[in-house]
Protein backbone atom coordinates (compact mmCIF):
# COMPACT_ATOMS: atom_id res chain seq x y z
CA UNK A 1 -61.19 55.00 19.42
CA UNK A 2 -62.81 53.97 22.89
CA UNK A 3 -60.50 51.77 24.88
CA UNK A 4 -60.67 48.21 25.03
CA UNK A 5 -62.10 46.71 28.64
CA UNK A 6 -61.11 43.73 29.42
CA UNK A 7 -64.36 41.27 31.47
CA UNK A 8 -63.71 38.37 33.25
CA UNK A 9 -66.73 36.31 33.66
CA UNK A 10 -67.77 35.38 37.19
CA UNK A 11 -66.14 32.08 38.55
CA UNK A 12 -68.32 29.18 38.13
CA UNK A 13 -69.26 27.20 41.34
CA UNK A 14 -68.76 23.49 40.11
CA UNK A 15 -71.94 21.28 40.51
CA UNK A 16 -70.67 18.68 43.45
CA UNK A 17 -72.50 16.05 41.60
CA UNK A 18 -74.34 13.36 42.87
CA UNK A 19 -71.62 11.53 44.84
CA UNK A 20 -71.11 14.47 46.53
CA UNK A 21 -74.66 14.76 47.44
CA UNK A 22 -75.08 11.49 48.68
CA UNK A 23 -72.38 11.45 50.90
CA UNK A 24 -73.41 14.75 52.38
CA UNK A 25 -76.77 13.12 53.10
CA UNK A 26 -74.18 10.17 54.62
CA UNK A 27 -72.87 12.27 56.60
CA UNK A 28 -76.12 13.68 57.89
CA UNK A 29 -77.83 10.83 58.58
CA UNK A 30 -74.88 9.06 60.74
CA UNK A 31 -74.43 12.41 62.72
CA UNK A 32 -78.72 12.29 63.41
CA UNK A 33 -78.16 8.19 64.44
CA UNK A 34 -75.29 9.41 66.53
CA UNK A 35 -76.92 12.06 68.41
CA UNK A 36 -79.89 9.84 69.14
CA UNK A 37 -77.96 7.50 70.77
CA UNK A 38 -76.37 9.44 72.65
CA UNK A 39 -79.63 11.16 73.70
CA UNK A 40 -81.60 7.65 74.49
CA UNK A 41 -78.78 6.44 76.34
CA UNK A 42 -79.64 9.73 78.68
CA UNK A 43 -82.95 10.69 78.41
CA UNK A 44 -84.53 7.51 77.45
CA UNK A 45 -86.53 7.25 73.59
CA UNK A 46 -89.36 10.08 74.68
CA UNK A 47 -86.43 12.63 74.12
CA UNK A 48 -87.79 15.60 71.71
CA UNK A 49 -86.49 15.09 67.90
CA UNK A 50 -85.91 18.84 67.98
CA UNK A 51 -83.38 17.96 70.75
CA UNK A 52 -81.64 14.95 68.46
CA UNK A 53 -81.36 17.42 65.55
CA UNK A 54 -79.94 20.76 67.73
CA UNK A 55 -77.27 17.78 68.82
CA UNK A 56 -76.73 16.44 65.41
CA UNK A 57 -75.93 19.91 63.92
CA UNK A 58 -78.93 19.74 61.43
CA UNK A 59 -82.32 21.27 61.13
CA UNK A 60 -85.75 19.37 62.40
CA UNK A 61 -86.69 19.24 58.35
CA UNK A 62 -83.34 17.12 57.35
CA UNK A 63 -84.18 14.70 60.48
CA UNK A 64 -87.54 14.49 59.00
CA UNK A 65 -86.21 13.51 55.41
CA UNK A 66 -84.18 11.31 56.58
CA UNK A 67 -86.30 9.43 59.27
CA UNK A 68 -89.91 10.71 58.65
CA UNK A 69 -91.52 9.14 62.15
CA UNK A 70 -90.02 8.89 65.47
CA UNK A 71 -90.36 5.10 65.23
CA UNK A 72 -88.02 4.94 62.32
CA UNK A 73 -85.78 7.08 63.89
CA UNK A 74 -85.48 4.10 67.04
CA UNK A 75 -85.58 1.44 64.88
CA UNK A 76 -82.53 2.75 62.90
CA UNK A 77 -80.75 3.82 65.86
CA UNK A 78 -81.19 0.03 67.71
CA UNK A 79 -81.26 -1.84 64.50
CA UNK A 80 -77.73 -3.61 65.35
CA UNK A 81 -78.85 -4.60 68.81
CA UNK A 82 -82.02 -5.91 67.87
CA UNK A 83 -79.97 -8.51 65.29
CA UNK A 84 -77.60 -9.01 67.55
CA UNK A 85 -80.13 -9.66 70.53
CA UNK A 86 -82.55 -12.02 67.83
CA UNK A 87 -79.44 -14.01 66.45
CA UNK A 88 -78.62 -14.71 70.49
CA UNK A 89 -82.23 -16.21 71.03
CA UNK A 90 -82.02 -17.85 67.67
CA UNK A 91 -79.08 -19.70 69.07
CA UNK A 92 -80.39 -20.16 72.36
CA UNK A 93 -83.58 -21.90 71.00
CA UNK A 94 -81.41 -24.46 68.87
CA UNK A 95 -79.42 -25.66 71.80
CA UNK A 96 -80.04 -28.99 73.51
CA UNK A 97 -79.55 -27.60 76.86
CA UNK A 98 -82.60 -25.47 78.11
CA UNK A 99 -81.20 -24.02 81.26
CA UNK A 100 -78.06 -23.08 79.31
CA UNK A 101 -79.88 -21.40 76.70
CA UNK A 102 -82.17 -19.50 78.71
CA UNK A 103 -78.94 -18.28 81.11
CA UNK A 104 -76.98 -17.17 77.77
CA UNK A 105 -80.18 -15.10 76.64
CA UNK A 106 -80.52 -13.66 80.00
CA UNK A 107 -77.11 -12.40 80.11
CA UNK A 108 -76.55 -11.38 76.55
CA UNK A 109 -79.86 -9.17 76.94
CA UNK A 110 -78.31 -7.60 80.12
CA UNK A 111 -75.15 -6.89 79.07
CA UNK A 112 -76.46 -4.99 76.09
CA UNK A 113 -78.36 -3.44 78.46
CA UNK A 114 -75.46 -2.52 80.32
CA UNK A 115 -73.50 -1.15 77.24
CA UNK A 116 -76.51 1.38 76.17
CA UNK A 117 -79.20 2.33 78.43
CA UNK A 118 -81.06 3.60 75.81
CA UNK A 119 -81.78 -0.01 74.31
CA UNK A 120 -83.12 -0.88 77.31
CA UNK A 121 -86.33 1.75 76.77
CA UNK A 122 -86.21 0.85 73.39
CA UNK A 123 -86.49 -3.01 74.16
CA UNK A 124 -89.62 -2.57 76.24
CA UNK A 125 -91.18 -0.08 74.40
CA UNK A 126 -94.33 -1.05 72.23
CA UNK A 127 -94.43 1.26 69.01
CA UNK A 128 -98.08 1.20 66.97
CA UNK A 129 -98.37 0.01 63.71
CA UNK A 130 -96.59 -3.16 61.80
CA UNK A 131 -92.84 -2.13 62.04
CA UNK A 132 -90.18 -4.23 61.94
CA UNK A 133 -89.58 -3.87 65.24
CA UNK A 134 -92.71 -4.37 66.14
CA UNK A 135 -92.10 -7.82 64.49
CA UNK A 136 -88.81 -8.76 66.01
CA UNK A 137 -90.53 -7.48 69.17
CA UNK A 138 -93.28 -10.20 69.42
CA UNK A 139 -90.81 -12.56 67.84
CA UNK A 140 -89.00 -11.99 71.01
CA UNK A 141 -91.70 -12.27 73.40
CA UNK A 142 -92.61 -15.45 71.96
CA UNK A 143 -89.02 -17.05 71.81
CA UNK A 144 -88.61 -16.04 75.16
CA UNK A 145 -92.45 -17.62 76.38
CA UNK A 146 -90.55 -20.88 74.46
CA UNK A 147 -87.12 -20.93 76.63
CA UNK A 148 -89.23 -20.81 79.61
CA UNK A 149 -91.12 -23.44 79.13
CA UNK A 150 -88.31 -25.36 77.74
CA UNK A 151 -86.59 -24.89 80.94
CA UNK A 152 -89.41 -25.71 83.25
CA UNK A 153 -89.99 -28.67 81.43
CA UNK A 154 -86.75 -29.53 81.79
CA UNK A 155 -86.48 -29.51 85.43
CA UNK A 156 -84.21 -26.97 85.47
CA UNK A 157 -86.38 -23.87 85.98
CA UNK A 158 -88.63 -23.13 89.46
CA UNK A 159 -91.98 -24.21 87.96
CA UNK A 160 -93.81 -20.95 90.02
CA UNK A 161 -91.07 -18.67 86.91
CA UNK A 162 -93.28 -16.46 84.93
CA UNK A 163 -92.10 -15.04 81.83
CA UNK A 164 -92.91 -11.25 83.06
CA UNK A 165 -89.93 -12.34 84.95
CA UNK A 166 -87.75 -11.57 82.92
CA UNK A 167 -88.88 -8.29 82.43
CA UNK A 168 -88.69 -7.78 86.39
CA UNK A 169 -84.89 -8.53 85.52
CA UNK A 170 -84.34 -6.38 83.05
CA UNK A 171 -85.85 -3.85 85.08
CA UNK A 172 -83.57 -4.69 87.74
CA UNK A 173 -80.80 -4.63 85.55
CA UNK A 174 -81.48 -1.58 83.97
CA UNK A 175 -81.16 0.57 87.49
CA UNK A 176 -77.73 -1.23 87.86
CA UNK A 177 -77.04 0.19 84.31
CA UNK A 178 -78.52 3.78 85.39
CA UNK A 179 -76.88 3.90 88.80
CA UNK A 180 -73.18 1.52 88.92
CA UNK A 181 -71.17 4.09 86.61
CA UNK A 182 -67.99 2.83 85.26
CA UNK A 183 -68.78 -0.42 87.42
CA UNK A 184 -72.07 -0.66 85.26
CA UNK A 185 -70.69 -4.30 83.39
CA UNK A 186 -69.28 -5.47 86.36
CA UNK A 187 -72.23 -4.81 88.42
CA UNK A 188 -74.28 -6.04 85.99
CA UNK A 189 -73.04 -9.43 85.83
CA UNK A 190 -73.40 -10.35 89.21
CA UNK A 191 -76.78 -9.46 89.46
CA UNK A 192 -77.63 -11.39 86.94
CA UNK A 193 -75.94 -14.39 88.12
CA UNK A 194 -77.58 -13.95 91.63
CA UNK A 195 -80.81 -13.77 89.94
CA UNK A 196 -80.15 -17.01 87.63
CA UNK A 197 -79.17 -18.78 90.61
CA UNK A 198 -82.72 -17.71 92.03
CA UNK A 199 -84.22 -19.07 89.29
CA UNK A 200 -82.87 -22.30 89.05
CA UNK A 201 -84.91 -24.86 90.22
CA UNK A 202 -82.67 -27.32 93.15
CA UNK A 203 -80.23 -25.48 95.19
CA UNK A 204 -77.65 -23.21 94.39
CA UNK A 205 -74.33 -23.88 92.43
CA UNK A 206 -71.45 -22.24 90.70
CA UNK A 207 -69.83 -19.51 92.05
CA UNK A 208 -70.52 -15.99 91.20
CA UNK A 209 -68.51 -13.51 89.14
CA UNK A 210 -66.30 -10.86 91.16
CA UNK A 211 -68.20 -8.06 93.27
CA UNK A 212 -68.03 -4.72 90.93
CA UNK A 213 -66.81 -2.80 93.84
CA UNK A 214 -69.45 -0.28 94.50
CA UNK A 215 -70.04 2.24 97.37
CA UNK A 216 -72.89 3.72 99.25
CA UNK A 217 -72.22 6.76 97.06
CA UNK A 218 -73.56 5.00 93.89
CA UNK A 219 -77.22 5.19 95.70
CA UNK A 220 -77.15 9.11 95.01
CA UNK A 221 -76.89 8.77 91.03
CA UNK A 222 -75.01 10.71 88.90
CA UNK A 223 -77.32 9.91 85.84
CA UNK A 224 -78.94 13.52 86.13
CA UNK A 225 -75.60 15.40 86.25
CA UNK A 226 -74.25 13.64 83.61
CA UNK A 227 -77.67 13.96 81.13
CA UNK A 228 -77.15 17.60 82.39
CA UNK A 229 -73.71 17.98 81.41
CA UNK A 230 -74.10 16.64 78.12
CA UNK A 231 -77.78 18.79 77.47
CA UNK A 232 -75.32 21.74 78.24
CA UNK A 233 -73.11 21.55 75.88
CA UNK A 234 -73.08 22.92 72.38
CA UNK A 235 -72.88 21.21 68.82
CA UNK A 236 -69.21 21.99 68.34
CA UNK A 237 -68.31 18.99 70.98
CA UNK A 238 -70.60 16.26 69.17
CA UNK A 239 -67.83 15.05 68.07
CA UNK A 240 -66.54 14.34 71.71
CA UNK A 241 -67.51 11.12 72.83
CA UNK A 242 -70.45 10.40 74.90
CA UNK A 243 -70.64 10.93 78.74
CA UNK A 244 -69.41 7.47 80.25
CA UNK A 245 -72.42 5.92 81.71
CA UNK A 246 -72.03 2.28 81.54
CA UNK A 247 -70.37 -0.83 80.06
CA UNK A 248 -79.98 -4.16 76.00
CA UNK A 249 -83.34 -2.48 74.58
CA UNK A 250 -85.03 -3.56 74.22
């Protein structure tokens, strides 16, 4: 009589179920948002999306299912700012005071600026199509055109102010940003205050906030090493945090 065998089936891999799924995909997509951040904040928004996904630990196929265009990739990545930056010139349109709410636009824009370069590309980019940032773009442009006008008509803004203007500030701002380090916020806010009080119509008034401290050193940049660094090194430190840059996009 042949010998009984004994046969233990093979184990069975549970099915994760759908929970399981979606919070893998979660996970994914915050780690892709992450890693684009971090790599507008150094290399600006023209950064290669194969470059966002090496840093994000995923292939150039999940990006693509998860943000199928570059634009929706930005627009993810910047959505917070751009509320936070249209609630601000919601506010500054409702109040009574035209000079004040053109200053606390000015510096709210700036300081965002400050925090993460990369909104600052973002901000003055112009991206084709009819996207919502698109939309909250020219809603932007146009609530700024209003403040300005506001303010001139007010008396309270040098009538020869053109609304590029701003845009010459941000600009301004945004090297302050690239080149003031840990002094970035600091730095920041006293050039825009210089600038306000240059753009006040009448003579000067107020005093400024505290000098950020800065030496000739600053002029050489460290922006390169530090986009450098951070290019360098592998997927098993994006979990570190970020390369300190600086204390808006758009």
């Amino acid at each position: 009589m042949p010998a009984q065998t004994s046969h233990n089936p093979p184990p069975v891999t549970p099915d994760p179920g759908p929970e399981a799924l979606r919070a893998d995909a979660r996970e994914n997509r915050e780690r892709i948002l992450r890693a684009a951040r971090e790599a507008y904040a150094l290399h600006g928004i023209d950064v290669p999306i194969s470059t966002i996904a090496r840093r994000a630990g995923v292939g150039v196929a999940t990006l693509y299912r998860r943000f199928p265009t570059r634009t929706s990739l930005i627009t993810e990545a910047f959505t917070e700012q751009l509320t936070e930056c249209a609630g601000a010139l919601d506010e500054a349109l409702k109040d009574p005071d035209p000079w004040r709410g053109f200053c606390t636009v000015l510096r709210k824009v700036c300081a965002m600026q400050a925090a993460d370069r990369g909104f600052t590309h973002a901000f003055l980019a112009r991206f084709p199509g009819d996207t919502a940032y698109a939309g909250e773009r020219d809603r932007a442009e146009e609530g700024l055109a209003l403040l300005v006008r506001r303010a001139k008509e007010a008396g309270a803004l040098r009538p020869d102010f053109d609304v590029s203007d701003v845009v010459l500030a941000l600009l301004a701002n945004n090297g302050v940003a690239n080149g003031a380090g840990p002094e970035a916020a600091a730095a920041s806010r006293r050039l825009v205050d210089y600038l306000l009080e240059s753009f006040r119509a009448g003579p000067a008034t107020g005093p400024l906030p505290p000098p950020a401290g800065l030496e000739l050193d600053r002029l050489g940049g460290t922006g390169r090493g530090e986009a450098e660094e951070w290019e360098c090194a592998g997927p098993h430190r994006r979990g570190a945090s970020r390369p300190r840059t600086s204390p808006l996009t758009p």
